[in-house]
Protein backbone atom coordinates (compact mmCIF):
# COMPACT_ATOMS: atom_id res chain seq x y z
CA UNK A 1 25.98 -37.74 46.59
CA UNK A 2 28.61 -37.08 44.02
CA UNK A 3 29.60 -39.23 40.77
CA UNK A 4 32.29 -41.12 42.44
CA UNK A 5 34.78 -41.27 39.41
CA UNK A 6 34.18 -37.30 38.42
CA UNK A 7 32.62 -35.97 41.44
CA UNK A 8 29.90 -33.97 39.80
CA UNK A 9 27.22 -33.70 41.66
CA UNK A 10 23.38 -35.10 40.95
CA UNK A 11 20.45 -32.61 40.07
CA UNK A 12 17.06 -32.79 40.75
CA UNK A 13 15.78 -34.97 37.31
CA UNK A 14 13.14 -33.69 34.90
CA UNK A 15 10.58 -36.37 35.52
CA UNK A 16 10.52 -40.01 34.53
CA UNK A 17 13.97 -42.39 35.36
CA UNK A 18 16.95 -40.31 36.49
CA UNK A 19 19.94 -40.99 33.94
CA UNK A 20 22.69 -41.95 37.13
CA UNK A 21 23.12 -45.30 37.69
CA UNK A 22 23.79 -46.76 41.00
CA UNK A 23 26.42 -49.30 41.63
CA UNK A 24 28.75 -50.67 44.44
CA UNK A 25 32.21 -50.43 44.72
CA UNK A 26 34.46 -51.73 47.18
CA UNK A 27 31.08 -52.69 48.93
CA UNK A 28 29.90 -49.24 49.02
CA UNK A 29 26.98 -47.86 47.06
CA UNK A 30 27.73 -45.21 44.57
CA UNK A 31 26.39 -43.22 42.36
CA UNK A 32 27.83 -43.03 38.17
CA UNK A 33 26.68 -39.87 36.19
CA UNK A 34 25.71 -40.00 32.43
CA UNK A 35 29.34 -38.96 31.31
CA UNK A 36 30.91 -41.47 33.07
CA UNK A 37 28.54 -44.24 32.38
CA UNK A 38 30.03 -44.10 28.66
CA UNK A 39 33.51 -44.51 29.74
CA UNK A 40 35.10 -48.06 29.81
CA UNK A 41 36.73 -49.22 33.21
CA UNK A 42 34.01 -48.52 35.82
CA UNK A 43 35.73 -50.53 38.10
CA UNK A 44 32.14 -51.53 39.90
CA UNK A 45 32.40 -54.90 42.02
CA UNK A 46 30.80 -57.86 40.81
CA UNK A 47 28.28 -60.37 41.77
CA UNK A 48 30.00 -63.60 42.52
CA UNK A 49 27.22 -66.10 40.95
CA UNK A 50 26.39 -64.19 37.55
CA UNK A 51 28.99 -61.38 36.94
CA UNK A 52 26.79 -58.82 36.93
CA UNK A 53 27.50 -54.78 37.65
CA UNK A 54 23.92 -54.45 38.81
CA UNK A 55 24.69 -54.39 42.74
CA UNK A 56 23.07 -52.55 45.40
CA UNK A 57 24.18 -52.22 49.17
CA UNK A 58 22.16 -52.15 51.66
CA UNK A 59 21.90 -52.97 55.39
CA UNK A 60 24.88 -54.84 55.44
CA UNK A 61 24.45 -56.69 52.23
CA UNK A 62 25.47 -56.62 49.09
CA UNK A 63 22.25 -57.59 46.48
CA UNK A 64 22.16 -58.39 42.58
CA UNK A 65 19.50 -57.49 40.68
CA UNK A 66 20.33 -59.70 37.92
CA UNK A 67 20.24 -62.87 39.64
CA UNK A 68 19.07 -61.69 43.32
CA UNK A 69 22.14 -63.47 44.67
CA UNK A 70 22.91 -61.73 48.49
CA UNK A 71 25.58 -61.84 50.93
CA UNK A 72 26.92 -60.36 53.47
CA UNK A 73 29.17 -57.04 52.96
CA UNK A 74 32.29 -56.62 54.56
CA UNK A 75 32.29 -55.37 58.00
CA UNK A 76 35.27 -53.14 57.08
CA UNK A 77 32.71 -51.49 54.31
CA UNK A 78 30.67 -49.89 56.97
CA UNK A 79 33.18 -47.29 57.74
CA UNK A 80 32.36 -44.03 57.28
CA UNK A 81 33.64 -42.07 54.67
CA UNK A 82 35.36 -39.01 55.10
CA UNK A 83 33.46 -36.29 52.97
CA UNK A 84 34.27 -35.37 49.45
CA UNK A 85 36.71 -32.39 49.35
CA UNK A 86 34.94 -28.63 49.44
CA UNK A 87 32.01 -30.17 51.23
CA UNK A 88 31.50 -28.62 54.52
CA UNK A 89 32.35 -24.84 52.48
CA UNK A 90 29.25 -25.57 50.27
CA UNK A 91 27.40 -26.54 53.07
CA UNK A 92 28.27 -23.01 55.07
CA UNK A 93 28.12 -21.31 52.12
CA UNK A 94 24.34 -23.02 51.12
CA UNK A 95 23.49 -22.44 54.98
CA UNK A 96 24.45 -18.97 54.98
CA UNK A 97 22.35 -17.91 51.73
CA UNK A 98 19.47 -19.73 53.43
CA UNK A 99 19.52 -17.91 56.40
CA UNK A 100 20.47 -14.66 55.22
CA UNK A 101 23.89 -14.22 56.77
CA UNK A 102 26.36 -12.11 55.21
């Protein structure tokens, strides 16, 4: 999954904690690389009881894990998203190099 303000995509981490942060916005789960993290305006949704950034979706919820506040996300937030630009080329082009075509 891509950072969804840059679109760089995650790498496998070095151990211990990776350094992308999760988040929800517009009652979707994403995912906010290092660079961006720094940036002001993340534009993440809030929790409604403390204010905090710290969301995770899930199962049709939407969780704190400040204050452990849930409710339900929007139904309209379980569309599915079309996929990031230049997606389905890296996936031929990844498939291809895996199975040797030319």
């Amino acid at each position: 999954m891509p950072c969804y303000r840059c679109g760089a995509w995650q790498t496998d981490p070095v151990r211990g904690a990776s350094p992308w942060k999760r988040g929800v916005r517009d009652e979707t789960q994403v995912l906010i690389c290092p660079d961006c993290q720094r940036l002001p305006g993340l534009d993440l949704d809030t929790c409604s009881t403390c204010r905090s950034t710290a969301l995770v979706c899930r199962l049709g919820e939407v969780e704190c894990r400040s204050c452990g506040a849930v409710r339900p996300a929007r139904a309209t937030a379980f569309a599915t998203p079309p996929p990031p630009p230049g997606l389905s080329a890296e996936v031929e082009a990844a498939l291809n190099r895996v199975l040797g075509r030319a």
